[in-house]
Protein backbone atom coordinates (compact mmCIF):
# COMPACT_ATOMS: atom_id res chain seq x y z
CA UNK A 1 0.00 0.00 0.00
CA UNK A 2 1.44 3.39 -0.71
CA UNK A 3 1.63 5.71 1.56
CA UNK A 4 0.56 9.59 1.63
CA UNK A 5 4.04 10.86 1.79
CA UNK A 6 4.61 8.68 -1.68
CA UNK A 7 1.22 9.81 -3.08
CA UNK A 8 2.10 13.63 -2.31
CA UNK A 9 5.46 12.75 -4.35
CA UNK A 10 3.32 11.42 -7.29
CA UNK A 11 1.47 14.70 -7.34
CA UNK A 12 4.24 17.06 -6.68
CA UNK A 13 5.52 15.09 -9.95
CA UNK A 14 2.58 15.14 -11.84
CA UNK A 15 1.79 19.21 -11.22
CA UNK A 16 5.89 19.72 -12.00
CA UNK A 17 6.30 21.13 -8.02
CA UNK A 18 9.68 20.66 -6.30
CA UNK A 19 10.94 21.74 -3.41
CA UNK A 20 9.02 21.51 0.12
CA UNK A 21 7.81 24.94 1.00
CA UNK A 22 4.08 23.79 -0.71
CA UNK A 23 4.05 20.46 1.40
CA UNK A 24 1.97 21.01 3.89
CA UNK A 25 -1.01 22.47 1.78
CA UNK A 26 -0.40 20.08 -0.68
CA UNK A 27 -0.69 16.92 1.67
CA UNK A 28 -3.87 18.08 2.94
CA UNK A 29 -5.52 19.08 -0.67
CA UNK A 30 -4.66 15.28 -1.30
CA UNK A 31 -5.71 13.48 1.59
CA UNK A 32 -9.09 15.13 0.87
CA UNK A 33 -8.78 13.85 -2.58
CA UNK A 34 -7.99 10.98 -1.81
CA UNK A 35 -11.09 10.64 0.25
CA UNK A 36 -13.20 11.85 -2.02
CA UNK A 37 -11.94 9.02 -4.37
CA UNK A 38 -12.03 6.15 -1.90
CA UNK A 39 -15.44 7.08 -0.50
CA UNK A 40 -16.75 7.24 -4.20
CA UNK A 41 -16.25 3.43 -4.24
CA UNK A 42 -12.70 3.13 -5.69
CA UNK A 43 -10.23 0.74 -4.33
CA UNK A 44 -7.59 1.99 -2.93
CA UNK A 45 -5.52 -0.79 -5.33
CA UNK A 46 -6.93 0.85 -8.26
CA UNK A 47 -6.23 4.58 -6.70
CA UNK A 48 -2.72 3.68 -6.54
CA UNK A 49 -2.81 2.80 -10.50
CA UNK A 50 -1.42 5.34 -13.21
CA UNK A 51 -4.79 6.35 -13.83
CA UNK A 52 -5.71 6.83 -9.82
CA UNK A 53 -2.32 8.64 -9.52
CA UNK A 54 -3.28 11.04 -12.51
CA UNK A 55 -6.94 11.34 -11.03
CA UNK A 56 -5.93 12.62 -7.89
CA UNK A 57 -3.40 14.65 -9.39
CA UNK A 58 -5.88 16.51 -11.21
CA UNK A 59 -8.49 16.33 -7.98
CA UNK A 60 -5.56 18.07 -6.56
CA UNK A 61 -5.02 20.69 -8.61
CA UNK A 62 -8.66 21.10 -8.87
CA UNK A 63 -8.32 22.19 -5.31
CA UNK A 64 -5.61 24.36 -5.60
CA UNK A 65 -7.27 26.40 -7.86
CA UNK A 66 -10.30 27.32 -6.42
CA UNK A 67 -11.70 30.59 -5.84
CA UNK A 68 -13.04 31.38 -1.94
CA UNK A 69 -15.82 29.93 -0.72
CA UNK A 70 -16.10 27.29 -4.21
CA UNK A 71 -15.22 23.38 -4.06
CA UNK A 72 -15.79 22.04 -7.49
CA UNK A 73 -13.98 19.56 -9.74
CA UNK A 74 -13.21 19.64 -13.30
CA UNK A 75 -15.07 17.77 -15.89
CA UNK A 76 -11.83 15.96 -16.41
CA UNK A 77 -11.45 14.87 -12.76
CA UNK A 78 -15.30 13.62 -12.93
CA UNK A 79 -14.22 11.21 -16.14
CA UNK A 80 -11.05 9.96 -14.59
CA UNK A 81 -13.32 9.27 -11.34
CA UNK A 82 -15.55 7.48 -13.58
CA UNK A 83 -13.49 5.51 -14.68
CA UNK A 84 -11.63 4.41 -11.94
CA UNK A 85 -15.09 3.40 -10.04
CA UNK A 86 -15.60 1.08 -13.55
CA UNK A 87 -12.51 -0.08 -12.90
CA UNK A 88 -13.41 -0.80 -9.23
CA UNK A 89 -16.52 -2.66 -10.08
CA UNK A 90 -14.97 -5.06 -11.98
């Protein structure tokens, strides 16, 4: 099982972010992504896939960019989460 410090490494990769100074935001935008995903009926095998690593990477991101007071995904987060819950089901 991977954990959340390797999962905030696969989105610090996957949103092109180095150093550390952005860790501590960024851990918490994807533990609530990750969340979101895993209470939407994906495995947490299939979140740790390519495709769950790029899902929450865009969940993430998602999050970072939101205006005050908004929570709202992107269309392309919502078709990667499909997807992975397809995946899940079978």
């Amino acid at each position: 099982m991977m954990s959340n410090e390797n999962m905030l490494v696969e989105v610090k990769k996957g949103l092109c972010i180095s150093g550390e100074y952005t860790d501590d935001t960024l851990m918490a935008k994807t533990l609530a992504v990750k969340g979101f995903i895993l209470n939407a009926g994906v495995t947490s095998a299939n979140l740790e896939t390519e495709l769950g690593l790029a899902t929450l990477t865009v969940g993430v991101n998602d999050l970072w960019n939101l205006n005050p007071g908004e929570v709202k995904f992107s269309p392309a987060f919502s078709i990667l989460l499909t997807q992975l819950q397809a995946m899940s089901l079978s």
